[in-house]
N, C-alpha and C. Protein backbone atom coordinates (compact mmCIF):
# COMPACT_ATOMS: atom_id res chain seq x y z
N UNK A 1 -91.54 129.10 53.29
CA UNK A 1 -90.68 128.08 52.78
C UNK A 1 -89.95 127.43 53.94
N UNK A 2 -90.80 126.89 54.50
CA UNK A 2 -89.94 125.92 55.58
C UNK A 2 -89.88 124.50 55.33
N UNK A 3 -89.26 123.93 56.17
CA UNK A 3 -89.01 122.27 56.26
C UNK A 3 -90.64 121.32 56.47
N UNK A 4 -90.76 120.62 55.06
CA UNK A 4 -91.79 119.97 55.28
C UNK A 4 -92.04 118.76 56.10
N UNK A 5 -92.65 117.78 56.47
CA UNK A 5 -92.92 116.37 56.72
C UNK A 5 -92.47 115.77 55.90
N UNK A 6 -91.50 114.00 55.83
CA UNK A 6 -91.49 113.37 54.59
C UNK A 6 -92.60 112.91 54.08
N UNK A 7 -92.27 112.77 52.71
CA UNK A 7 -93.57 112.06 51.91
C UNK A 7 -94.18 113.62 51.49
N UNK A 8 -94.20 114.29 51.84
CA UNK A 8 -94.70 116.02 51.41
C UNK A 8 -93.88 116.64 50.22
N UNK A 9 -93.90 117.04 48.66
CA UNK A 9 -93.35 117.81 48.44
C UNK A 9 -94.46 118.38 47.44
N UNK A 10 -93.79 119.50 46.90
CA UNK A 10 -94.59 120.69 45.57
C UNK A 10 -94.93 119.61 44.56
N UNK A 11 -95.47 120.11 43.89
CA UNK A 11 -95.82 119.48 42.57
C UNK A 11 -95.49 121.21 41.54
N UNK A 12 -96.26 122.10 42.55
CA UNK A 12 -96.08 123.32 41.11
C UNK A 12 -95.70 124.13 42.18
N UNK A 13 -95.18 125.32 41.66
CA UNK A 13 -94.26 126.57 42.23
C UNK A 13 -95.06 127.34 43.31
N UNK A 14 -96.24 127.20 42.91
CA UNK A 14 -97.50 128.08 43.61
C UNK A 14 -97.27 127.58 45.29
N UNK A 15 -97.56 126.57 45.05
CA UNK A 15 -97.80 125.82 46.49
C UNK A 15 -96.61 125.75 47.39
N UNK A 16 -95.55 125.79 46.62
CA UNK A 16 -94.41 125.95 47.56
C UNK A 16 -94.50 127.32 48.26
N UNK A 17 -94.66 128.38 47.82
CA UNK A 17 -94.90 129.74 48.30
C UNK A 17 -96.21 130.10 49.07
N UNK A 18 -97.35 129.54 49.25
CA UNK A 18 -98.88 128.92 50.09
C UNK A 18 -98.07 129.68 51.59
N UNK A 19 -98.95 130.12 52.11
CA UNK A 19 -98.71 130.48 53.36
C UNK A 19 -99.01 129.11 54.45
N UNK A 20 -100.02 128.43 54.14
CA UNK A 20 -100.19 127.08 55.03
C UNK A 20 -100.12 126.15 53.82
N UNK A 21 -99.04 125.51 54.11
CA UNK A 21 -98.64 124.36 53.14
C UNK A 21 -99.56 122.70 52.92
N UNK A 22 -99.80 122.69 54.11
CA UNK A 22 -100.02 121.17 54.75
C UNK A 22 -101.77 121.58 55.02
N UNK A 23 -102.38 120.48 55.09
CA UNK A 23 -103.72 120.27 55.68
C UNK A 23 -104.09 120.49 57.38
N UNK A 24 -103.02 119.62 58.01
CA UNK A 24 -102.60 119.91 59.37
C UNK A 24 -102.55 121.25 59.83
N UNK A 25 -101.91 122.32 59.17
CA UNK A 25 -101.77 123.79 59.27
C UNK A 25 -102.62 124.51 59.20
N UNK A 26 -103.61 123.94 57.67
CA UNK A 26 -104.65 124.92 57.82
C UNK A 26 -105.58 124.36 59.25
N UNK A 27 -105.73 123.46 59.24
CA UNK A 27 -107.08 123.07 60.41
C UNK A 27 -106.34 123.89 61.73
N UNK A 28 -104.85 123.92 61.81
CA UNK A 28 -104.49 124.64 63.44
C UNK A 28 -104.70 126.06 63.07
N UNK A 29 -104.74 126.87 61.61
CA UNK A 29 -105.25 128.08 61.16
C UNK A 29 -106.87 128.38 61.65
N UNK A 30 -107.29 127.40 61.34
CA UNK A 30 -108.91 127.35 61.45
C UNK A 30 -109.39 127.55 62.82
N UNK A 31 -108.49 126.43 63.62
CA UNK A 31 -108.84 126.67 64.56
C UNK A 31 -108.31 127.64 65.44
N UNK A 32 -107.45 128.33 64.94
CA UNK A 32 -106.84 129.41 65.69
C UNK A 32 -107.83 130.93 65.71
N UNK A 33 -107.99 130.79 64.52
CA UNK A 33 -109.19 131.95 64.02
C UNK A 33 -109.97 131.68 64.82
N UNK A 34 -110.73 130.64 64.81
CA UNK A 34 -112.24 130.14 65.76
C UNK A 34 -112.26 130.72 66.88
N UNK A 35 -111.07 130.38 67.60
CA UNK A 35 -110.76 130.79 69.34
C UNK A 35 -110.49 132.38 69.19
N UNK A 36 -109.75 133.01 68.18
CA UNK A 36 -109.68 134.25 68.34
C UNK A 36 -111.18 135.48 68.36
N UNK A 37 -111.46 135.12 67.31
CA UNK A 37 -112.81 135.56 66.90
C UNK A 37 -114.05 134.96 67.56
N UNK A 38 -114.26 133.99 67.77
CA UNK A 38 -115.45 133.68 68.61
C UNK A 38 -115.10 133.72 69.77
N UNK A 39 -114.14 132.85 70.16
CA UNK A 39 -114.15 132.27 72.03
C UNK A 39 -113.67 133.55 72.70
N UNK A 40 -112.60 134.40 72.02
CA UNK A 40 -112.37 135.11 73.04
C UNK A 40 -112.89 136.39 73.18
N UNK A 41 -113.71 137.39 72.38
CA UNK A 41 -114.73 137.80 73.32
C UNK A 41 -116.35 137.74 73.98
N UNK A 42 -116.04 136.11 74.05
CA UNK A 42 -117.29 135.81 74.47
C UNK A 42 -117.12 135.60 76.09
N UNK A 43 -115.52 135.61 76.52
CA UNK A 43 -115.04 134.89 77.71
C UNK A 43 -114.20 136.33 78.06
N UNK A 44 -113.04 137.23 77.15
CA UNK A 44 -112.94 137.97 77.87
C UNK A 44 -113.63 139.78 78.53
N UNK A 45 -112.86 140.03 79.24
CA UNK A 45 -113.38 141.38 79.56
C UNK A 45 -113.14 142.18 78.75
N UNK A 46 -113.80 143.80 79.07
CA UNK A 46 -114.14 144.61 78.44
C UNK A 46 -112.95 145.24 77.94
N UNK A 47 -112.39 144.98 79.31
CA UNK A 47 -111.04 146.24 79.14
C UNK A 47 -110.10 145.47 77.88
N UNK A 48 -109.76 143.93 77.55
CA UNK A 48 -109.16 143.17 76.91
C UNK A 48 -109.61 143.01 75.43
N UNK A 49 -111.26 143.19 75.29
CA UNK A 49 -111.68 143.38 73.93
C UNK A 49 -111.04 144.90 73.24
N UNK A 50 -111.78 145.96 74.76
CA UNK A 50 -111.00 146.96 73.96
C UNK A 50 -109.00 147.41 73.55
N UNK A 51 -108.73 146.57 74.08
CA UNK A 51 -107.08 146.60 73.64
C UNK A 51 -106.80 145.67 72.49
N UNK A 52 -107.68 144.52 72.28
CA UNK A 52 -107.56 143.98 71.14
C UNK A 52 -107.88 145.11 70.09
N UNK A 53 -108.96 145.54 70.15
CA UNK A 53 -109.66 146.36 69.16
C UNK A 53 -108.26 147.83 68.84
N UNK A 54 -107.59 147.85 69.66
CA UNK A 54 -106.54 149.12 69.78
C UNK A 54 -105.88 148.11 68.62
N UNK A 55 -105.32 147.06 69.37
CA UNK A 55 -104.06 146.42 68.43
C UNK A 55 -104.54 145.92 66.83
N UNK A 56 -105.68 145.82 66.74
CA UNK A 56 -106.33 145.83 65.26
C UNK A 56 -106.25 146.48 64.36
N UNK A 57 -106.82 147.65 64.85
CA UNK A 57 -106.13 149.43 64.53
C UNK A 57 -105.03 149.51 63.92
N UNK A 58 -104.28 149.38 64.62
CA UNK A 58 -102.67 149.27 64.88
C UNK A 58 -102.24 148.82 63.76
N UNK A 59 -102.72 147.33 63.87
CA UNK A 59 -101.95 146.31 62.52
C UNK A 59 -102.77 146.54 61.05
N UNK A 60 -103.82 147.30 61.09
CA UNK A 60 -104.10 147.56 59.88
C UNK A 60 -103.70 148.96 59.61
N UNK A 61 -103.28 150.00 60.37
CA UNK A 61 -102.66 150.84 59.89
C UNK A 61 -101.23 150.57 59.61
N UNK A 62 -100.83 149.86 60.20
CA UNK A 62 -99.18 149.57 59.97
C UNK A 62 -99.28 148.45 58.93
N UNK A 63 -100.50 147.80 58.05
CA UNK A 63 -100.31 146.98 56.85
C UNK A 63 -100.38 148.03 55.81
N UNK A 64 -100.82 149.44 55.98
CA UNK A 64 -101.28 150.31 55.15
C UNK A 64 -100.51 150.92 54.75
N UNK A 65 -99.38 151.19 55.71
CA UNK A 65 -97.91 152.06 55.99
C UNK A 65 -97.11 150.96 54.70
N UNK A 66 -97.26 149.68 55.36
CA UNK A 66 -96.68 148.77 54.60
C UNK A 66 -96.69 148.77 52.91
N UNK A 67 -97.65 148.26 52.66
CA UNK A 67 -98.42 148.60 51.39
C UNK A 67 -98.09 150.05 50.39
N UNK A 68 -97.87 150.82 51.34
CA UNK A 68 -97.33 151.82 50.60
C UNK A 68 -96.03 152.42 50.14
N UNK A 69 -95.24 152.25 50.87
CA UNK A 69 -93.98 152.09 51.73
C UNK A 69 -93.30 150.76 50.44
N UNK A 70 -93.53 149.48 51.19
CA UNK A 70 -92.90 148.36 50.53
C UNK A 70 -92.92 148.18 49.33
N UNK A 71 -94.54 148.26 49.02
CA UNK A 71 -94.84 147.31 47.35
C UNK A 71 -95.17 148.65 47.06
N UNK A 72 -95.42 149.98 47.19
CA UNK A 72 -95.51 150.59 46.03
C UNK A 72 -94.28 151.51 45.87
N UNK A 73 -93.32 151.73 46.96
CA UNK A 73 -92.34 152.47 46.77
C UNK A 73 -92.59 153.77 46.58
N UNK A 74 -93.90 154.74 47.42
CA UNK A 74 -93.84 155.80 47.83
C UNK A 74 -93.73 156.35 49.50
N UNK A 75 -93.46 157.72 49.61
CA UNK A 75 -92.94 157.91 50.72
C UNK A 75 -94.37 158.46 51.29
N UNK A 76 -94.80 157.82 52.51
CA UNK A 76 -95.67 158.38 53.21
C UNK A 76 -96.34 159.10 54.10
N UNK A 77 -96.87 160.26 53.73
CA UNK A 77 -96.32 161.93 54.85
C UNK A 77 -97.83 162.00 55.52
N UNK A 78 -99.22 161.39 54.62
CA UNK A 78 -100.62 161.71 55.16
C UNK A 78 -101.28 160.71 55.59
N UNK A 79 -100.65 159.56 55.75
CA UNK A 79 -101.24 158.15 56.03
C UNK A 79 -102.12 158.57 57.44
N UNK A 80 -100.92 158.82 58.10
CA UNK A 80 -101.81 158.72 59.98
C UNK A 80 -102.33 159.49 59.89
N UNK A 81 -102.52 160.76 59.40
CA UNK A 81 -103.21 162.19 59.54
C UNK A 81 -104.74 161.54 58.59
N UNK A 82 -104.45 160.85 57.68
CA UNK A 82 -105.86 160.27 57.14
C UNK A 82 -106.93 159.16 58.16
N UNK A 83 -105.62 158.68 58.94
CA UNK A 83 -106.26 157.22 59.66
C UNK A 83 -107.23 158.35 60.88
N UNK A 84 -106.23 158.98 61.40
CA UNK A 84 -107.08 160.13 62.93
C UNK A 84 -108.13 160.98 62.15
N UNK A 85 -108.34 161.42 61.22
CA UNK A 85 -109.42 162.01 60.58
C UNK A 85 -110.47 160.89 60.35
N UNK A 86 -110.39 159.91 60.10
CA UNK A 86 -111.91 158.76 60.36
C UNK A 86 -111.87 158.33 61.50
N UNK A 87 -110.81 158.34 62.07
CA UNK A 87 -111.25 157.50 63.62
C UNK A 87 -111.85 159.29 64.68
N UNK A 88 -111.12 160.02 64.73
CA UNK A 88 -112.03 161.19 65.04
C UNK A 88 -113.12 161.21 64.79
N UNK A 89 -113.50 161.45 63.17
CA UNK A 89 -114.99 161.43 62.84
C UNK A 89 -116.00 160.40 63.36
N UNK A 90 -115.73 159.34 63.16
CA UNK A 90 -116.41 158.67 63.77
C UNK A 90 -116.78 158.29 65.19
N UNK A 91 -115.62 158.62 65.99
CA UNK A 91 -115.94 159.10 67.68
C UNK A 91 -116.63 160.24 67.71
N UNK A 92 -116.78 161.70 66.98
CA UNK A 92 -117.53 162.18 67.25
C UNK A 92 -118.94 162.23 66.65
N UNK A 93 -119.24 161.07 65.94
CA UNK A 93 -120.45 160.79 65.49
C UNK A 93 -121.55 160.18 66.31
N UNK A 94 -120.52 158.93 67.18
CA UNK A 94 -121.16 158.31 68.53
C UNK A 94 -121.01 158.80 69.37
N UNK A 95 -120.55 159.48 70.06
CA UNK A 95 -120.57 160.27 71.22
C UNK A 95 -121.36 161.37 71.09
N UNK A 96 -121.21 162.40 70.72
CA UNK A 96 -121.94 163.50 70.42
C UNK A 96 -123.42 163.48 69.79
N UNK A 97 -123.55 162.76 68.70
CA UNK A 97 -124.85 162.52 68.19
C UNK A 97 -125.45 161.16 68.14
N UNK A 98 -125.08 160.08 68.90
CA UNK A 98 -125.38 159.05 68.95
C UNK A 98 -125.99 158.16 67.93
N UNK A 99 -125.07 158.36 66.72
CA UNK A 99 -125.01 157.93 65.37
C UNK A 99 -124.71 156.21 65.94
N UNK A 100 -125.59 155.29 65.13
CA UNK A 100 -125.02 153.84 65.19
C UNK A 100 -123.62 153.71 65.27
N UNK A 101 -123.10 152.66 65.34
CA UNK A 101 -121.52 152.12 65.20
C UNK A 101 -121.28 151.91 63.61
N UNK A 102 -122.25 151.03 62.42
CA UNK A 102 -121.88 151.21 61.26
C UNK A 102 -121.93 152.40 60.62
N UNK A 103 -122.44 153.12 60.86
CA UNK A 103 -123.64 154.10 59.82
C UNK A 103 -121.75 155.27 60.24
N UNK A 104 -121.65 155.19 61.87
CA UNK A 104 -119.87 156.28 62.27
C UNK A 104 -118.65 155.96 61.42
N UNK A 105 -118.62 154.44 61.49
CA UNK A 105 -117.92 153.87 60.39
C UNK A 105 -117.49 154.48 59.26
N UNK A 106 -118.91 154.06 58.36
CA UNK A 106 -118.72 154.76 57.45
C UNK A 106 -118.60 156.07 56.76
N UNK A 107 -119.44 156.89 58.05
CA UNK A 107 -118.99 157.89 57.96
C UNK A 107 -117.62 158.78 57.75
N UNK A 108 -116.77 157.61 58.91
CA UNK A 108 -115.14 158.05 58.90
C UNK A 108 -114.51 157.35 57.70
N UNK A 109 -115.03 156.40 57.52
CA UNK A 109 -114.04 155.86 55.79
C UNK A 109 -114.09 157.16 55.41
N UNK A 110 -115.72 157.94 54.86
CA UNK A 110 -115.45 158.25 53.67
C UNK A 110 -114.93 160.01 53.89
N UNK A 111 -114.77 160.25 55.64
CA UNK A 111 -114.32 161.78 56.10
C UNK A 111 -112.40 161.72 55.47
């Protein structure tokens, strides 16, 4: 709910609450995604993909924390102990037995 452009307003309740309000927004959305996901690891290094890939981790375990925590209003004691039990499993699926990258995956979802 921020300050629009003139000549811009709601028509229905929905759209006022829209995370990208404007047309302008979504295309700098679009194109923000584009550069994230394509351009940049096609351009950067190894060491930089893999710290993205850390901070990915990261923000989807801490949306999970969220999610549980915020909107459902329970207290959460096994979250991380669930997240290191698939990410374990699945490091020792590729390393040790040189299991694909999807096939470790899924393996750790479902460990």
């Amino acid at each position: 709910m921020g300050f629009l452009p003139c000549g811009v307003y709601h028509e229905r309740y929905r759209q006022q609450h829209a995370w990208w309000q404007t047309r302008f927004v979504w295309g700098k959305m679009i194109l923000l995604f584009v550069t994230i996901f394509y351009l940049f690891p096609k351009f950067a290094g190894l060491y930089y993909i893999s710290v993205a890939n850390v901070i990915g981790y990261t923000i989807l375990s801490a949306l999970g924390v969220q999610l549980l925590i915020g909107y459902c209003g329970q207290v959460t004691l096994g979250h991380s102990a669930f997240l290191a039990v698939g990410a374990y499993t699945c490091t020792l699926l590729m390393l040790q037995l040189q299991v694909s990258y999807p096939l470790a995956m899924l393996a750790g979802g479902m460990a």
